[in-house]
PDB file of N, CA and C in Angstrom:
ATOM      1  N   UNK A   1     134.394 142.054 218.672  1.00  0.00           N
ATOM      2  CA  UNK A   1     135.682 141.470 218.330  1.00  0.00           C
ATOM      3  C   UNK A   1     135.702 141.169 216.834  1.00  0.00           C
ATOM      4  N   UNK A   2     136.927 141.162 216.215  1.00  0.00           N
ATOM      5  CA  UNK A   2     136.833 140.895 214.992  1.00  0.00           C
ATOM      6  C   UNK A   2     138.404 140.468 214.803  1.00  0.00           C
ATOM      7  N   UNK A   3     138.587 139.688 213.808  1.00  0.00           N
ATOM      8  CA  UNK A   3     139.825 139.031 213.296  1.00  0.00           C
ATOM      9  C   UNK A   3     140.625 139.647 212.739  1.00  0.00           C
ATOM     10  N   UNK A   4     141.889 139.775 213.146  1.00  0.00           N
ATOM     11  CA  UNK A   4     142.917 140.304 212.267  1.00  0.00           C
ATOM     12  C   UNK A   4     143.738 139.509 212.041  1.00  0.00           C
ATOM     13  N   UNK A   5     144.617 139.464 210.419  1.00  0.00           N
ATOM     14  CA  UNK A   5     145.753 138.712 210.387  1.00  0.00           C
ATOM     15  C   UNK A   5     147.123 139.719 210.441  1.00  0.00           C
ATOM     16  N   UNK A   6     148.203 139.013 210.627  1.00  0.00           N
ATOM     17  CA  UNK A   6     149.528 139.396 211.310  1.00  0.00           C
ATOM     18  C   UNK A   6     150.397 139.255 209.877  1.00  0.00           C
ATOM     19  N   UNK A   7     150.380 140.078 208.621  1.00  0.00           N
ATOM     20  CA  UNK A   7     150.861 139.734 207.215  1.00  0.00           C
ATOM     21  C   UNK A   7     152.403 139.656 207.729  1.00  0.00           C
ATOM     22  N   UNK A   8     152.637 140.285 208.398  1.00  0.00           N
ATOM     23  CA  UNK A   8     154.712 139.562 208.213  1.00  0.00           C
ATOM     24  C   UNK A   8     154.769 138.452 208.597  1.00  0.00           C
ATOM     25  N   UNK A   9     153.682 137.890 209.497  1.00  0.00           N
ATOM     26  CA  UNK A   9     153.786 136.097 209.546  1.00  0.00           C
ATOM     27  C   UNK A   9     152.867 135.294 208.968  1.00  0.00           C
ATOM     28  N   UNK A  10     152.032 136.229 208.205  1.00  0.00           N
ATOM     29  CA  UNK A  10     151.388 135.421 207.043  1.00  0.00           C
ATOM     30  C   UNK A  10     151.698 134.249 205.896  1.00  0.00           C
ATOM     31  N   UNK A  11     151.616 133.115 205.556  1.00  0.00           N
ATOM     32  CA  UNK A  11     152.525 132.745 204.266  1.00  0.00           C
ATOM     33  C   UNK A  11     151.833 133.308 203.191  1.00  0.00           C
ATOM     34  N   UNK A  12     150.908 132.999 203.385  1.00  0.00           N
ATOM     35  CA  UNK A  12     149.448 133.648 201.777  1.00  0.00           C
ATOM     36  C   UNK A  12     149.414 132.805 201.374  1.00  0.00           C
ATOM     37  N   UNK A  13     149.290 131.214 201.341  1.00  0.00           N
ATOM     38  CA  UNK A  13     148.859 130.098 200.667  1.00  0.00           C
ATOM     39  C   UNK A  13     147.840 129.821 201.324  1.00  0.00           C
ATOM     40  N   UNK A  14     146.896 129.566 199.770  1.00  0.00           N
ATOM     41  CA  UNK A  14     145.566 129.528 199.470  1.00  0.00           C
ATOM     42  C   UNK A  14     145.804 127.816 199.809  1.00  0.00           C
ATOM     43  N   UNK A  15     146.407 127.417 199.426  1.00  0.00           N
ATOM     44  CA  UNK A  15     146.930 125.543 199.636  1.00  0.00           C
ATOM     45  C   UNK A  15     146.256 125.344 200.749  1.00  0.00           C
ATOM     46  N   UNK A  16     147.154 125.603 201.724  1.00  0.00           N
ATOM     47  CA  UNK A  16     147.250 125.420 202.830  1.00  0.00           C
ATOM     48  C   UNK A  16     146.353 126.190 203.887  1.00  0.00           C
ATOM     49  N   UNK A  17     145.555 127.374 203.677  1.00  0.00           N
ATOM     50  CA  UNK A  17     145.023 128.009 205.212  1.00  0.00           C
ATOM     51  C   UNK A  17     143.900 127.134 205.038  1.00  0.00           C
ATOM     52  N   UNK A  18     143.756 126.548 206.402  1.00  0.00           N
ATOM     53  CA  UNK A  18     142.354 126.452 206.687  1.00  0.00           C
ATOM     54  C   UNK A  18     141.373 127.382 207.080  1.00  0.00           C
ATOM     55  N   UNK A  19     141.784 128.345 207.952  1.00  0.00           N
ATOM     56  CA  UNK A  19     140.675 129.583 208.079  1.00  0.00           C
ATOM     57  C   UNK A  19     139.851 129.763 207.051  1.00  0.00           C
ATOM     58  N   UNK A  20     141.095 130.192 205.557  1.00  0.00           N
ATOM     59  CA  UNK A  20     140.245 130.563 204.380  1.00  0.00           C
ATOM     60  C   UNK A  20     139.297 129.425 203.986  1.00  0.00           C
ATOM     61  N   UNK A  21     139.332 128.549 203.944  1.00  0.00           N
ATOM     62  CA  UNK A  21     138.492 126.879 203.908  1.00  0.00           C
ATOM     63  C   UNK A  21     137.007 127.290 204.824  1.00  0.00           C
ATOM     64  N   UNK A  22     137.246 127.720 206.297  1.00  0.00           N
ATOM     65  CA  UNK A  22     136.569 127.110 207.186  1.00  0.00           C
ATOM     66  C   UNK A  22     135.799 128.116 208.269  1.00  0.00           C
ATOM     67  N   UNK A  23     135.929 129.608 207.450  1.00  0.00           N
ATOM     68  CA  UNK A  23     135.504 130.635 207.888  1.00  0.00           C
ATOM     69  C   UNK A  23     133.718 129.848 207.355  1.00  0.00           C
ATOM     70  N   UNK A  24     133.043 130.452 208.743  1.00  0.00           N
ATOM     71  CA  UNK A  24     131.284 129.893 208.521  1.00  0.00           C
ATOM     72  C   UNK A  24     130.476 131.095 207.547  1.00  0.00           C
ATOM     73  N   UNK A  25     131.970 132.470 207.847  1.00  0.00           N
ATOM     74  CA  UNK A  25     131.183 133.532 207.230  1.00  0.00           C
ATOM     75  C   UNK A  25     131.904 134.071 205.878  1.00  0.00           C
ATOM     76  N   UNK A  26     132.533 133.273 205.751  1.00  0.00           N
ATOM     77  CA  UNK A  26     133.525 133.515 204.005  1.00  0.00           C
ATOM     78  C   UNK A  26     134.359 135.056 204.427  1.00  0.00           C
ATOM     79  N   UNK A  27     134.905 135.179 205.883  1.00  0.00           N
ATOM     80  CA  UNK A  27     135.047 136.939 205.634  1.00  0.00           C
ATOM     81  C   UNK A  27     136.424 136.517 205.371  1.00  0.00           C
ATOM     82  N   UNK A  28     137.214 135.547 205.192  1.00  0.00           N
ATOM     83  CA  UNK A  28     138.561 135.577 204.942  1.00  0.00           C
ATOM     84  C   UNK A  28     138.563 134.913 203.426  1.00  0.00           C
ATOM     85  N   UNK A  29     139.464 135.853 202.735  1.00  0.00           N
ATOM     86  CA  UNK A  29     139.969 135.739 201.424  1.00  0.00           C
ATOM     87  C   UNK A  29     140.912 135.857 200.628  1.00  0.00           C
ATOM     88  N   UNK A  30     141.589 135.195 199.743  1.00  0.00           N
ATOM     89  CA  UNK A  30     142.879 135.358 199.011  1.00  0.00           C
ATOM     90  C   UNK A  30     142.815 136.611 198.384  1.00  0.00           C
ATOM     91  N   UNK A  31     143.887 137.251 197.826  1.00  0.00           N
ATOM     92  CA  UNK A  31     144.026 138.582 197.225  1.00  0.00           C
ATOM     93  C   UNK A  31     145.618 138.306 196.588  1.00  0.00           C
ATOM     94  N   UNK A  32     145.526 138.405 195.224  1.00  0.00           N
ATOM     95  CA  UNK A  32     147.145 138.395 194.464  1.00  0.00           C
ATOM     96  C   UNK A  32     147.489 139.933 194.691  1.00  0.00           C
ATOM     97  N   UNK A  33     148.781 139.884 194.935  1.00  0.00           N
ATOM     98  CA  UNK A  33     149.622 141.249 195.146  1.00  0.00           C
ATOM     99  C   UNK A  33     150.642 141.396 194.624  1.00  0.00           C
ATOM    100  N   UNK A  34     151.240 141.833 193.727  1.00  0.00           N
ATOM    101  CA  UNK A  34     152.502 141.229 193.501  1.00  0.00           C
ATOM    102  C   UNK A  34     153.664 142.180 194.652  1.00  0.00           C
ATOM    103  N   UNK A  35     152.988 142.836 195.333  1.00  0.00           N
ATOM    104  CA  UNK A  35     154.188 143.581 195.820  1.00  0.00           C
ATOM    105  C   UNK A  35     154.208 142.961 196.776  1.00  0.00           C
ATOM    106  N   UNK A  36     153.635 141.674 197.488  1.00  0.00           N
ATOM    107  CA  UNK A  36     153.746 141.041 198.874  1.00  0.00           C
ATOM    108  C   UNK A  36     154.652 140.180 198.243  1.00  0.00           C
ATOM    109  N   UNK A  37     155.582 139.577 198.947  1.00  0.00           N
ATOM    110  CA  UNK A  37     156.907 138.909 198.961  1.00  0.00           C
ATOM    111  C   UNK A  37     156.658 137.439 198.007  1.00  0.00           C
ATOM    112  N   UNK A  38     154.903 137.038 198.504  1.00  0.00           N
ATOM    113  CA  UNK A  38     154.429 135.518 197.796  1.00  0.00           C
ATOM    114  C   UNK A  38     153.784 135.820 196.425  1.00  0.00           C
ATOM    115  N   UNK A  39     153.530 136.933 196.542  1.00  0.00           N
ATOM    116  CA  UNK A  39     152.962 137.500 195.161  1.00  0.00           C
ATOM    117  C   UNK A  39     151.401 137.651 195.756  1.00  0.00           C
ATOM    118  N   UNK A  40     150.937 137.405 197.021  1.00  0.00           N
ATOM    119  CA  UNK A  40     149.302 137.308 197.423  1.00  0.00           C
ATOM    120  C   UNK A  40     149.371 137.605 198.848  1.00  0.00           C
ATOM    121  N   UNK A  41     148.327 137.864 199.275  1.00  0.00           N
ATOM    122  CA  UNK A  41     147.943 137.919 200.945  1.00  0.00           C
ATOM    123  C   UNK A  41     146.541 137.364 201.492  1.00  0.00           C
ATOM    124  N   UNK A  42     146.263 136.871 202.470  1.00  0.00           N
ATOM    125  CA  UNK A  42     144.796 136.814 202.972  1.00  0.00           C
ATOM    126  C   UNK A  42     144.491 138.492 203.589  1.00  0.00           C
ATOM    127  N   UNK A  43     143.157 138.401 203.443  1.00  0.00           N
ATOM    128  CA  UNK A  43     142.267 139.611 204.073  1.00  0.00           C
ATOM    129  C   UNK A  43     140.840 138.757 204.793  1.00  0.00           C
ATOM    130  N   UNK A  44     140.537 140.063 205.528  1.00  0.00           N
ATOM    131  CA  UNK A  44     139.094 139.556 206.568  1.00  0.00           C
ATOM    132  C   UNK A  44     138.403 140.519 206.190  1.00  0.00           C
ATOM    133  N   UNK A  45     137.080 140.442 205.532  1.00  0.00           N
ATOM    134  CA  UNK A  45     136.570 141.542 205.621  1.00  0.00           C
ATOM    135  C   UNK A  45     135.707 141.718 206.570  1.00  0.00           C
ATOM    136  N   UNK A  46     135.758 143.005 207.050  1.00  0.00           N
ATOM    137  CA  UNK A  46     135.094 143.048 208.643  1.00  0.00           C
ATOM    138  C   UNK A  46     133.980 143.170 208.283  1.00  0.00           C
ATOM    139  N   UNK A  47     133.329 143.310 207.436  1.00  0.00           N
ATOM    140  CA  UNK A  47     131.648 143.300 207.434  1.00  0.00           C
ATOM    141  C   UNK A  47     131.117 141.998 207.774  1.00  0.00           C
ATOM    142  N   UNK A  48     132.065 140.958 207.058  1.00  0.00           N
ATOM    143  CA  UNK A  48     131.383 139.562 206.878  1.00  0.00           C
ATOM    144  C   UNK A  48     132.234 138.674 208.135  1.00  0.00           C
ATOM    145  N   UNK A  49     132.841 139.497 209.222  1.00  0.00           N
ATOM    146  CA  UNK A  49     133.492 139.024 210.104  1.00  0.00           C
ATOM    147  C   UNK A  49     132.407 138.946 211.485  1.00  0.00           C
ATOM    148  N   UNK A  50     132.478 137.730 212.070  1.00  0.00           N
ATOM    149  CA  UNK A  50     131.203 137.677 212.987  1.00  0.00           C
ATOM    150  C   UNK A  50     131.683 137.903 214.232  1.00  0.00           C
ATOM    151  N   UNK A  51     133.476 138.295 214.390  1.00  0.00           N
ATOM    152  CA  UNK A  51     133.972 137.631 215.690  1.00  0.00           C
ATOM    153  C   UNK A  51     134.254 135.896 216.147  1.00  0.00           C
ATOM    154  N   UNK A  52     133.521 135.018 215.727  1.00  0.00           N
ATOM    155  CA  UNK A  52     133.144 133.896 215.908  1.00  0.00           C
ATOM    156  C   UNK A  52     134.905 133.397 216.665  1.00  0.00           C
ATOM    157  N   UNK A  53     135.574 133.540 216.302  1.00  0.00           N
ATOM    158  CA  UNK A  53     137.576 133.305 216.759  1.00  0.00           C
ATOM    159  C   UNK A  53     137.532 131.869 216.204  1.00  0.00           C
ATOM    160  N   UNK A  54     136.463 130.922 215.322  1.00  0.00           N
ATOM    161  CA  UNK A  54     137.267 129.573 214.699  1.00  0.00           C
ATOM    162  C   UNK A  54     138.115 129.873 214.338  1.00  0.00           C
ATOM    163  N   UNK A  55     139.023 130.668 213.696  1.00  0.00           N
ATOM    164  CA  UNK A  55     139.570 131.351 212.606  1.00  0.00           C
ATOM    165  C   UNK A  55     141.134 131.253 213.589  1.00  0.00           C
ATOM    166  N   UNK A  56     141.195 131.464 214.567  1.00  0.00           N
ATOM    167  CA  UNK A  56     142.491 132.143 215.191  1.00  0.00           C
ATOM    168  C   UNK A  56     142.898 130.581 215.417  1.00  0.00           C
ATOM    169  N   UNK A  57     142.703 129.205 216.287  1.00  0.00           N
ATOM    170  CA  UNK A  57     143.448 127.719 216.548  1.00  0.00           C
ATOM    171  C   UNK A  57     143.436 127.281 214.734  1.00  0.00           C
ATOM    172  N   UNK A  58     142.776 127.530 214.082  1.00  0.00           N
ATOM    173  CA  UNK A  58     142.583 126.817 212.807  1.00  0.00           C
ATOM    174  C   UNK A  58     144.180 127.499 212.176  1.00  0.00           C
ATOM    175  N   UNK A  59     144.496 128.727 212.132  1.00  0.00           N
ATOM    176  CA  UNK A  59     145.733 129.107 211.656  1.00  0.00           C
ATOM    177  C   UNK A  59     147.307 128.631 212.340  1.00  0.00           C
ATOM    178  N   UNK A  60     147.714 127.830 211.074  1.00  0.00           N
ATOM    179  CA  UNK A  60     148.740 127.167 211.262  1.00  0.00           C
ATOM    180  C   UNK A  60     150.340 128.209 211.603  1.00  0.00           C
ATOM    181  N   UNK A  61     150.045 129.212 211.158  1.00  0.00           N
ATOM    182  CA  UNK A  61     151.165 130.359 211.450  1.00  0.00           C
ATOM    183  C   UNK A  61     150.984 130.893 212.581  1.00  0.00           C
ATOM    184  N   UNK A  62     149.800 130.781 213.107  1.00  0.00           N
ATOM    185  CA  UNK A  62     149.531 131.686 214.669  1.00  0.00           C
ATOM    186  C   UNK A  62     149.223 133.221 213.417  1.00  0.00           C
ATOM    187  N   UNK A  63     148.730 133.501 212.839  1.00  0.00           N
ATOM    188  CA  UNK A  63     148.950 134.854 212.132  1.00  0.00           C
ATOM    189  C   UNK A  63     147.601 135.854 212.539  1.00  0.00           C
ATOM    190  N   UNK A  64     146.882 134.723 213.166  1.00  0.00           N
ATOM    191  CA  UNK A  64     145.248 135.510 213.631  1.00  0.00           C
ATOM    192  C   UNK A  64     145.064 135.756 214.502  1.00  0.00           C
ATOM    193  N   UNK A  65     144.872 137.445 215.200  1.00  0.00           N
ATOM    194  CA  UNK A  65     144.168 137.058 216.515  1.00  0.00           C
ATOM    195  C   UNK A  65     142.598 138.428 216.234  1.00  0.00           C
ATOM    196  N   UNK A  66     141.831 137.808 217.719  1.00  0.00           N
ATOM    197  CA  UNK A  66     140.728 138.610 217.608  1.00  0.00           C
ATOM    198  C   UNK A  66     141.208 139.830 218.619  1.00  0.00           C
ATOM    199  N   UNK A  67     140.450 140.795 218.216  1.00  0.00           N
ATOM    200  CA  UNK A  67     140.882 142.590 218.470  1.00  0.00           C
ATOM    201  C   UNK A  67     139.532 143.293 218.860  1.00  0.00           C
ATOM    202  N   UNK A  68     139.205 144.761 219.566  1.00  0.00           N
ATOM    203  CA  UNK A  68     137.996 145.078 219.398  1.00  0.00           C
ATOM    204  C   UNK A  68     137.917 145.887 218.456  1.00  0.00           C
TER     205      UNK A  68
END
């Protein structure tokens, strides 16, 4: 299993996600974009993704779920 986020219900504030805070394995990270609507997005990188799912109740958008 591994984490995916849902970017059309993403906000991309670094402020506010806790995932990005509270990942045990750092696989979630900010990224500036300017072509995303906030100017940024979160990413998971699946290498450093353990499955672990803290990541999916911790997101305040619902924007995470785990996948195989």
């Amino acid at each position: 299993m591994i984490a995916v986020i849902d970017r059309r219900k993403c906000a991309s504030d670094q402020r506010i996600c806790k995932p990005l805070r509270e990942c045990p394995t750092s696989a979630i990270f900010w990224v500036e974009d300017e072509d995303e609507p906030l100017g940024s997005r979160m990413e998971i990188d699946p290498e450093k993704c353990d499955g672990c799912g803290i990541c999916v109740p911790l997101c305040c958008g619902n924007c995470i779920e785990m996948r195989r």
